[in-house]
N, C-alpha and C. Protein backbone atom coordinates (compact mmCIF):
# COMPACT_ATOMS: atom_id res chain seq x y z
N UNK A 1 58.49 82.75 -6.75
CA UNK A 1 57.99 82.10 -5.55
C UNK A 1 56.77 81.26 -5.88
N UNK A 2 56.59 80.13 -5.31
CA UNK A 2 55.49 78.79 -5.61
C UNK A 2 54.00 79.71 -4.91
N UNK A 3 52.98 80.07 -5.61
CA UNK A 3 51.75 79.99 -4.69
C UNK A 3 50.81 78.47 -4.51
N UNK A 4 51.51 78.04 -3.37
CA UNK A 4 51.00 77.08 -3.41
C UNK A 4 49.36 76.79 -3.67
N UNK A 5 48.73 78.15 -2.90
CA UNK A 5 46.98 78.15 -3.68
C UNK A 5 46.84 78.06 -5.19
N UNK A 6 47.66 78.16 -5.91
CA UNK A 6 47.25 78.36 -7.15
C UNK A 6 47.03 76.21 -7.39
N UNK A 7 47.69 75.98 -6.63
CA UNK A 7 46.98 74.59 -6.87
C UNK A 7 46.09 73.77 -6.84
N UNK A 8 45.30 74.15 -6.17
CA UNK A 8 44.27 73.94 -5.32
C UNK A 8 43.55 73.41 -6.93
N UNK A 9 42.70 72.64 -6.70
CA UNK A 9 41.69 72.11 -8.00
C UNK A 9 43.16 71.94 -9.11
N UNK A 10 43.88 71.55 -8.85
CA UNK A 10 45.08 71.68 -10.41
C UNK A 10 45.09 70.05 -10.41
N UNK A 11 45.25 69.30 -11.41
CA UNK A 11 45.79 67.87 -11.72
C UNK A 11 47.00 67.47 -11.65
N UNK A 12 47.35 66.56 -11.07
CA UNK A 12 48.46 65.90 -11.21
C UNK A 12 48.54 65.21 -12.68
N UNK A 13 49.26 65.47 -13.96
CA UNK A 13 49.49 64.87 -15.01
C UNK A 13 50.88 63.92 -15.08
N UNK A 14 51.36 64.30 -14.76
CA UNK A 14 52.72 63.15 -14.83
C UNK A 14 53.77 63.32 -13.94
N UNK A 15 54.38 62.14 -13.06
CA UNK A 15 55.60 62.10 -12.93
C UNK A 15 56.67 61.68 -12.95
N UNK A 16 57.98 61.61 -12.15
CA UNK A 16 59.04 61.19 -12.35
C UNK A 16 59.54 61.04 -11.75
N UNK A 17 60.54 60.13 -11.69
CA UNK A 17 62.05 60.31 -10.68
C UNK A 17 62.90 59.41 -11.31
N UNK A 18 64.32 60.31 -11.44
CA UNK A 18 65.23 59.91 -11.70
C UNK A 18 66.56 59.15 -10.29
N UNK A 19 66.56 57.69 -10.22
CA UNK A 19 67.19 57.34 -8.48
C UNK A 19 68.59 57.77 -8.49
N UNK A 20 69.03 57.57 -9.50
CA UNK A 20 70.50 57.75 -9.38
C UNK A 20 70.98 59.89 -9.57
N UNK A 21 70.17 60.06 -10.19
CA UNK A 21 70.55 61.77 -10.04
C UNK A 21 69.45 62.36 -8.49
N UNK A 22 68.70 61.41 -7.95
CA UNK A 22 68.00 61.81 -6.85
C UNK A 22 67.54 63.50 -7.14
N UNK A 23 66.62 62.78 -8.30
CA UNK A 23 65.84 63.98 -9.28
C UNK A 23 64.29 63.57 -9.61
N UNK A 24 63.32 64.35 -8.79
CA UNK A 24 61.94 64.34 -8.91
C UNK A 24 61.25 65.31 -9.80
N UNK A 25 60.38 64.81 -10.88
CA UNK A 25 59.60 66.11 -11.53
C UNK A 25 57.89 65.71 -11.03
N UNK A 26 57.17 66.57 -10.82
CA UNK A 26 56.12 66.86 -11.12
C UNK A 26 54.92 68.08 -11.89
N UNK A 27 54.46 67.03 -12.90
CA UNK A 27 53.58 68.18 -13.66
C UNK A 27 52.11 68.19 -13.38
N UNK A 28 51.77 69.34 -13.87
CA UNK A 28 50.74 69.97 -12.76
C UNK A 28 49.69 70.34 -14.43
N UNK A 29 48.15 69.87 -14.57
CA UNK A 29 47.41 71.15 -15.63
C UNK A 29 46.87 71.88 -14.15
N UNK A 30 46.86 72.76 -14.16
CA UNK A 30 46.17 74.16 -13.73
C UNK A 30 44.71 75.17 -13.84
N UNK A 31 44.00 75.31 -13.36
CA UNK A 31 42.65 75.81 -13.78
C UNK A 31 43.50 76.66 -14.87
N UNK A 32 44.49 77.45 -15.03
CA UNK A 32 44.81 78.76 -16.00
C UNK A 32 45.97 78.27 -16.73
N UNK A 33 46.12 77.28 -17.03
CA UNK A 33 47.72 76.63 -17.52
C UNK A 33 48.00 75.49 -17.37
N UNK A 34 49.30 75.40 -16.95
CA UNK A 34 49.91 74.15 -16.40
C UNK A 34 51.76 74.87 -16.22
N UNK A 35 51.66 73.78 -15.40
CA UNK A 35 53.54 73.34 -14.54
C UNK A 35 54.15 72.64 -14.17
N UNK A 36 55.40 72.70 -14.18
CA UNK A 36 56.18 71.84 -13.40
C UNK A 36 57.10 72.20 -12.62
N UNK A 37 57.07 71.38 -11.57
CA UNK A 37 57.83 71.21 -10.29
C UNK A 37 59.36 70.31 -10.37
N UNK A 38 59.86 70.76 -9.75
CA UNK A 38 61.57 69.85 -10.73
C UNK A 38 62.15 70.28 -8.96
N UNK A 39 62.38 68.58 -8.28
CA UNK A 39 62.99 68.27 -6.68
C UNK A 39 64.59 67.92 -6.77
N UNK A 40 65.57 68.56 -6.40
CA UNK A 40 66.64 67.97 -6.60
C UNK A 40 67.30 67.60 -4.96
N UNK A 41 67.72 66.18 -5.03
CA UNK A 41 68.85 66.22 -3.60
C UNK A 41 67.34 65.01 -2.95
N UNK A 42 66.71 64.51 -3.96
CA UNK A 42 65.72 64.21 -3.00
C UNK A 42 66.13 63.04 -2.41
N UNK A 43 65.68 63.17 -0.94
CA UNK A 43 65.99 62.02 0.46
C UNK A 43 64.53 60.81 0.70
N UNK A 44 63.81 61.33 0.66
CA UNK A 44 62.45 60.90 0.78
C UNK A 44 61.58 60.85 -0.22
N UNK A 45 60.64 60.27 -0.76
CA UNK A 45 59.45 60.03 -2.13
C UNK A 45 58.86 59.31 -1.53
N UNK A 46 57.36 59.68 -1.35
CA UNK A 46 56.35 58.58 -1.80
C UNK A 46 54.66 59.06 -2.72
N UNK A 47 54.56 58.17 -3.59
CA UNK A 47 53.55 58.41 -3.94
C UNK A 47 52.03 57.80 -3.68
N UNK A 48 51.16 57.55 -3.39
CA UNK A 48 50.19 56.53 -3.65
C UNK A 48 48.95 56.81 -4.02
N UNK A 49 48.12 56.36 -4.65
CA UNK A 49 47.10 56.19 -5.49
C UNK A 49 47.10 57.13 -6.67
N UNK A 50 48.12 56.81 -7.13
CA UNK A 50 48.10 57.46 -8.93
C UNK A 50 47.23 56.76 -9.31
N UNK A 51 46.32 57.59 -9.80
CA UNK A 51 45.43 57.25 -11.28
C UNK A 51 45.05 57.77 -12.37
N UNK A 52 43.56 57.44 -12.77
CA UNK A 52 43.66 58.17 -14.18
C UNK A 52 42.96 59.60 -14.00
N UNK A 53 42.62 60.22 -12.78
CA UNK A 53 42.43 61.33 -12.27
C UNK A 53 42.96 61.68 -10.75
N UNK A 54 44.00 62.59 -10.54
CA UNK A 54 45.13 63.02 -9.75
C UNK A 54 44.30 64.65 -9.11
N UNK A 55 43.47 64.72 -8.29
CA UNK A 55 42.86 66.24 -7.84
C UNK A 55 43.63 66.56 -6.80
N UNK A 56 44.16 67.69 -6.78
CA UNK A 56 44.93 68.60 -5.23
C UNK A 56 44.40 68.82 -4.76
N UNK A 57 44.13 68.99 -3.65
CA UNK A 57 42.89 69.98 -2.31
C UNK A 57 43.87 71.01 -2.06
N UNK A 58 45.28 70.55 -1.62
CA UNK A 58 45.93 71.71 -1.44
C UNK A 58 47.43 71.21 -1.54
N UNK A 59 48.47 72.23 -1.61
CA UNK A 59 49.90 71.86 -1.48
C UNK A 59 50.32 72.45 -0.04
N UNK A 60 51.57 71.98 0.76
CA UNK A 60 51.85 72.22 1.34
C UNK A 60 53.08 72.01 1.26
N UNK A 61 54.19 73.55 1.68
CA UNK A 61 55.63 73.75 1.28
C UNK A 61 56.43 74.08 3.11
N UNK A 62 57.35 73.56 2.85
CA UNK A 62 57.63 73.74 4.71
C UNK A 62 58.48 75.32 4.57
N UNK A 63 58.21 75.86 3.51
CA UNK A 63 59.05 77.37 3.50
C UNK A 63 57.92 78.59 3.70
N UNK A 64 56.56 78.11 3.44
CA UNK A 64 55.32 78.56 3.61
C UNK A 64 54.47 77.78 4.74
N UNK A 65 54.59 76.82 5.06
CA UNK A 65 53.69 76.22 5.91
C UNK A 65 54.62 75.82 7.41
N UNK A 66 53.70 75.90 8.32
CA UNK A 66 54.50 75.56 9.69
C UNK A 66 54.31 74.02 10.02
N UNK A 67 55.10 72.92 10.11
CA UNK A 67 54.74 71.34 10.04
C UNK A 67 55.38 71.62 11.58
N UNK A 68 53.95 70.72 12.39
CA UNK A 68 54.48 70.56 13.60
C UNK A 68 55.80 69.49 13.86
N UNK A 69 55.95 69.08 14.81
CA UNK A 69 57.09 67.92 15.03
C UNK A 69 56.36 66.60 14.68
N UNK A 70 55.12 66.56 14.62
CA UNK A 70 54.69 65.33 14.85
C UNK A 70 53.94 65.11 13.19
N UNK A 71 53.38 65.98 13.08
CA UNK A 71 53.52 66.51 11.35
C UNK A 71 54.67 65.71 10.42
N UNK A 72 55.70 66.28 10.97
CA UNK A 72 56.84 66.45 10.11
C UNK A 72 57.26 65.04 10.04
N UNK A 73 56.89 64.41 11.41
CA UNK A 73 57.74 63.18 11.53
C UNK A 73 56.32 61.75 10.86
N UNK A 74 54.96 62.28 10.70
CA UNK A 74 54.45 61.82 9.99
C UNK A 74 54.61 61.67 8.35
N UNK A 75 54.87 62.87 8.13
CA UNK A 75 54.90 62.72 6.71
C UNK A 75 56.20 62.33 6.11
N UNK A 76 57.06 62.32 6.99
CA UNK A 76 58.34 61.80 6.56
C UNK A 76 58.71 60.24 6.89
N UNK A 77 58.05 59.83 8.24
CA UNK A 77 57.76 58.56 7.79
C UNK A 77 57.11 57.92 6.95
N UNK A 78 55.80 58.18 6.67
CA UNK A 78 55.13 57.82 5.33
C UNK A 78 55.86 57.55 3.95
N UNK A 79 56.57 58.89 4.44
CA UNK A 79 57.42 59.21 2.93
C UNK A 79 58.41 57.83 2.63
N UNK A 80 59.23 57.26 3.97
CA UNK A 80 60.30 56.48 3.97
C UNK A 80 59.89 55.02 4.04
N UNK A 81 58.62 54.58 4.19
CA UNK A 81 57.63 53.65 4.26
C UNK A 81 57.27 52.88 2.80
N UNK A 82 56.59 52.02 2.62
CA UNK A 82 55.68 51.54 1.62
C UNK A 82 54.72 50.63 2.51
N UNK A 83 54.18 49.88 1.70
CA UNK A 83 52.41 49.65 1.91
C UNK A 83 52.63 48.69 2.58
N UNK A 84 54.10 47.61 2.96
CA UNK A 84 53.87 46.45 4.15
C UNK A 84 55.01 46.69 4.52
N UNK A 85 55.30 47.78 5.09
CA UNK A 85 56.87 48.04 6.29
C UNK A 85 56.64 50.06 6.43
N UNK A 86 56.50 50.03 7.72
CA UNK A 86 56.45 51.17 8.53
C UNK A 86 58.03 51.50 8.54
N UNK A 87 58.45 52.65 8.05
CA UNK A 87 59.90 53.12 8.82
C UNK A 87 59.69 53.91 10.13
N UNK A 88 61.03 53.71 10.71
CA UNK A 88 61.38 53.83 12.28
C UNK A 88 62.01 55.40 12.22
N UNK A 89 61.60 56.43 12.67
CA UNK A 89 62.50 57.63 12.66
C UNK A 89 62.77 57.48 14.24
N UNK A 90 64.15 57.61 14.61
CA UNK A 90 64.29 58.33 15.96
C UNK A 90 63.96 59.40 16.44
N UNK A 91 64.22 60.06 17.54
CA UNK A 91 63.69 61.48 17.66
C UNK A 91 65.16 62.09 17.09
N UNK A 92 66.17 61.47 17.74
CA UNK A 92 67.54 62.22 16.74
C UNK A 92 67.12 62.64 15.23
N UNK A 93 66.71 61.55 14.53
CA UNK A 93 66.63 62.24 13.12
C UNK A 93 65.81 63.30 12.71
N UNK A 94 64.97 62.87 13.46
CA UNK A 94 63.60 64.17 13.45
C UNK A 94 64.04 65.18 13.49
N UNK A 95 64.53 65.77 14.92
CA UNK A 95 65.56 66.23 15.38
C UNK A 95 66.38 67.28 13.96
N UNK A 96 67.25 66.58 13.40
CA UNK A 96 68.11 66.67 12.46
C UNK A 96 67.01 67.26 11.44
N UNK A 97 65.86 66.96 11.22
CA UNK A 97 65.04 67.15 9.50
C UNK A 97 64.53 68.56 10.63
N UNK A 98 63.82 68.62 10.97
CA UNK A 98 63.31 69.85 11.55
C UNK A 98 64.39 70.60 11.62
N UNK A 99 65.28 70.84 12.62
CA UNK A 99 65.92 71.69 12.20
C UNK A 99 67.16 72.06 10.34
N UNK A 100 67.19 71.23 10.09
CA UNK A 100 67.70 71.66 8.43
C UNK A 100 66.36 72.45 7.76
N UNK A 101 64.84 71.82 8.24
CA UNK A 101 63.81 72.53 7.60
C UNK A 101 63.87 73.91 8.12
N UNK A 102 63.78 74.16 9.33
CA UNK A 102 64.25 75.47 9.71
C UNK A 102 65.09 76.33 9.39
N UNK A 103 66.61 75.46 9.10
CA UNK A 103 67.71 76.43 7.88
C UNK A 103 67.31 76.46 6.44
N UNK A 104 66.11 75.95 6.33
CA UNK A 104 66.06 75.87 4.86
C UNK A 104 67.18 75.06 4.37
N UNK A 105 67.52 74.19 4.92
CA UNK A 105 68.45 73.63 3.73
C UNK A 105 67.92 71.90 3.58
N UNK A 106 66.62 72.06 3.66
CA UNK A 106 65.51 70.58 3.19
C UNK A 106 64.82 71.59 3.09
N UNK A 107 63.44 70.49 2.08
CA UNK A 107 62.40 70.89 1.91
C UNK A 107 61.08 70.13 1.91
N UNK A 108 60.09 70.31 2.78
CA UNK A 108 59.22 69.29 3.03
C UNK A 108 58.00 69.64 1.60
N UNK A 109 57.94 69.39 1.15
CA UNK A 109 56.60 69.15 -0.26
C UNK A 109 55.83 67.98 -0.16
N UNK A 110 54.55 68.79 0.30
CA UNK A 110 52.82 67.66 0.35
C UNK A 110 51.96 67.76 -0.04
N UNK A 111 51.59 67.00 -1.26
CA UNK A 111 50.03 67.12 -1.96
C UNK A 111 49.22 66.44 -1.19
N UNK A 112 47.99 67.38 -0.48
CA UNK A 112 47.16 66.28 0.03
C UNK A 112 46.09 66.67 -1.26
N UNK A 113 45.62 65.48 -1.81
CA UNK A 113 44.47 64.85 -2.51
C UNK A 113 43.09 65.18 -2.38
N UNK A 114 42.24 65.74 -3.35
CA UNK A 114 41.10 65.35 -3.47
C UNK A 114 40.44 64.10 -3.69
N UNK A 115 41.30 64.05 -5.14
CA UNK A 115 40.98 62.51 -5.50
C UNK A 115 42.52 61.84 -5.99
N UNK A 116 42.67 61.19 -5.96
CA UNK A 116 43.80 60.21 -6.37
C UNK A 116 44.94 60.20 -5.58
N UNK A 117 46.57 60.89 -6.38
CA UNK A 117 47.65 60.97 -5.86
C UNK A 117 47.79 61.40 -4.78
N UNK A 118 48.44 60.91 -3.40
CA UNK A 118 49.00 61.83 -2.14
C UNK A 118 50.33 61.89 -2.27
N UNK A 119 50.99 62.78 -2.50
CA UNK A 119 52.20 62.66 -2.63
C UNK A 119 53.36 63.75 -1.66
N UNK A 120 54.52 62.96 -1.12
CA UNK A 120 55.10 63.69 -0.12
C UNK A 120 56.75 63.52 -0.73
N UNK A 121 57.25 64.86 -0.46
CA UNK A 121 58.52 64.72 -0.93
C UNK A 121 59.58 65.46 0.34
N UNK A 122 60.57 64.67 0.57
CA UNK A 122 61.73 65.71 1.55
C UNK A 122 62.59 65.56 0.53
N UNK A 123 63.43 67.20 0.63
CA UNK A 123 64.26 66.83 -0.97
C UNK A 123 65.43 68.23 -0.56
N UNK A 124 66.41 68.73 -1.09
CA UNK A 124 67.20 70.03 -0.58
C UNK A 124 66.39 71.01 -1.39
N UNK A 125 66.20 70.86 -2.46
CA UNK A 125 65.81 72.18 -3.13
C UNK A 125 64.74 71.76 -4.22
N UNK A 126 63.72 72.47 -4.56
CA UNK A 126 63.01 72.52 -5.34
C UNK A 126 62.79 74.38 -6.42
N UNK A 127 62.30 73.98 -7.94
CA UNK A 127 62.48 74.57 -8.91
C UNK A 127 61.37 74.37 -9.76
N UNK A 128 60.52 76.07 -10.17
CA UNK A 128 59.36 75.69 -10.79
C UNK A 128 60.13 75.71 -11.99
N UNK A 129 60.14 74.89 -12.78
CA UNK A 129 60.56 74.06 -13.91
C UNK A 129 59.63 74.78 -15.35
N UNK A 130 58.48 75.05 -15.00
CA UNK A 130 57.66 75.47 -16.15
C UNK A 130 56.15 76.26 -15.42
N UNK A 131 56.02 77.13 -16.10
CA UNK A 131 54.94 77.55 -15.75
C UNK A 131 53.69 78.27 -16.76
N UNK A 132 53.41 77.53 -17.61
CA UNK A 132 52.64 78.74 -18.61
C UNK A 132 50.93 78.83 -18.30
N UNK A 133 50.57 79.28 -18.29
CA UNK A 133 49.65 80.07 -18.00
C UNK A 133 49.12 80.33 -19.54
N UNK A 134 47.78 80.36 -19.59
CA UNK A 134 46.90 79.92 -21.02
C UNK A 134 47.19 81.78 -21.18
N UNK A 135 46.93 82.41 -20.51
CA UNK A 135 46.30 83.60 -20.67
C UNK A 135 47.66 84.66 -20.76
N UNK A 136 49.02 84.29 -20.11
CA UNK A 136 49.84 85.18 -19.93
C UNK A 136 51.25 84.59 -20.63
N UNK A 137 52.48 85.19 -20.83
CA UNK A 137 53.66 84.80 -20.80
C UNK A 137 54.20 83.58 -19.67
N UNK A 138 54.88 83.24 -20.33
CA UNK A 138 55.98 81.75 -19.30
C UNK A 138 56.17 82.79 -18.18
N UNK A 139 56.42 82.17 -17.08
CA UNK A 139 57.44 82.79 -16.02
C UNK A 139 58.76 81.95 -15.75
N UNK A 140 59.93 83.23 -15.92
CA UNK A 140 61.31 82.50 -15.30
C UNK A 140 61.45 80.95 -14.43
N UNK A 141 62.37 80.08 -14.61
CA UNK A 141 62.91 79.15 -13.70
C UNK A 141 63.06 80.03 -12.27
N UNK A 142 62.45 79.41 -11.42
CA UNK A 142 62.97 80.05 -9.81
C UNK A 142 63.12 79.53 -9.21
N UNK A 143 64.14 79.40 -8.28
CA UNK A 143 63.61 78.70 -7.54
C UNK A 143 63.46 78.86 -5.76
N UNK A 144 63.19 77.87 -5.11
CA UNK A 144 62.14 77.72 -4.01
C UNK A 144 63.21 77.34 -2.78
N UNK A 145 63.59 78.08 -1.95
CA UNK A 145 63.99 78.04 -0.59
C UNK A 145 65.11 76.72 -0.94
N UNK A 146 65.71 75.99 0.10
CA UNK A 146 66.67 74.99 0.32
C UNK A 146 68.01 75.19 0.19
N UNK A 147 69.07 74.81 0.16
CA UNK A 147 70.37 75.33 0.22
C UNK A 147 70.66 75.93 -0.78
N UNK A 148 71.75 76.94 -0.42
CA UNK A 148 72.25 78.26 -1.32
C UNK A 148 71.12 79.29 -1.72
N UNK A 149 70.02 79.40 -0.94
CA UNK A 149 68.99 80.27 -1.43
C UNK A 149 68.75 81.33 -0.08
């Protein structure tokens, strides 16, 4: 299971997306390690202000966190957006993402920023990909709520 606190002060070091396998990675150094995050099925991406220092304040997972309607339909517009065109959600679709977030079968993922990257992902399933820890053993691939889980 993701603690999403363990992010808190962690760096954003690199990411990815693959368009045609609609495959997101993100890697993480860690006050105690480092990780990665591996999004599959993803519907939504956005990133903005990557730089050459990426600080988390916090993560936010819609399998741990409660996103209101208006929440949800913020960050998912954002998500479907870029920097000179606003996307249009209906309330139907909203509608539709809230409740799949509710079956778990989406997954809302939000870095809000200290400094740099904000990054928002709607995606079916997400997978901690790597996790080592300076001080302890790897931990297993697991993964994180969304369909078939």
């Amino acid at each position: 299971m993701l603690s999403t606190g363990r992010y808190h002060d962690a760096e954003v070091v690199g990411l990815s997306y693959a368009r045609a396998d609609r495959v997101a990675r993100i890697d993480f150094a860690l006050v105690d390690g480092e990780a990665g995050l591996l999004f599959s099925g993803v519907l939504a991406l956005r990133v903005s202000d990557f730089g050459l220092q990426n600080v988390v304040s916090r993560v936010l997972l819609s399998t741990d966190h409660h996103f209101s309607i208006d929440a949800t339909r913020d960050h998912v517009r954002w998500a479907c957006s870029q920097h000179d065109y606003q996307a249009s959600l209906t309330d139907q679709k909203i509608a539709a993402i809230e409740e799949a977030l509710s079956q778990r079968e989406l997954l809302l993922f939000v870095i809000e920023p200290s400094a740099g990257a904000e990054i928002v992902i709607l995606c079916e399933t997400m997978l901690i990909a790597s996790d080592k820890k300076t001080d302890a053993a790897s931990e297993p691939a697991a993964p994180v709520g969304g369909i078939g889980q």
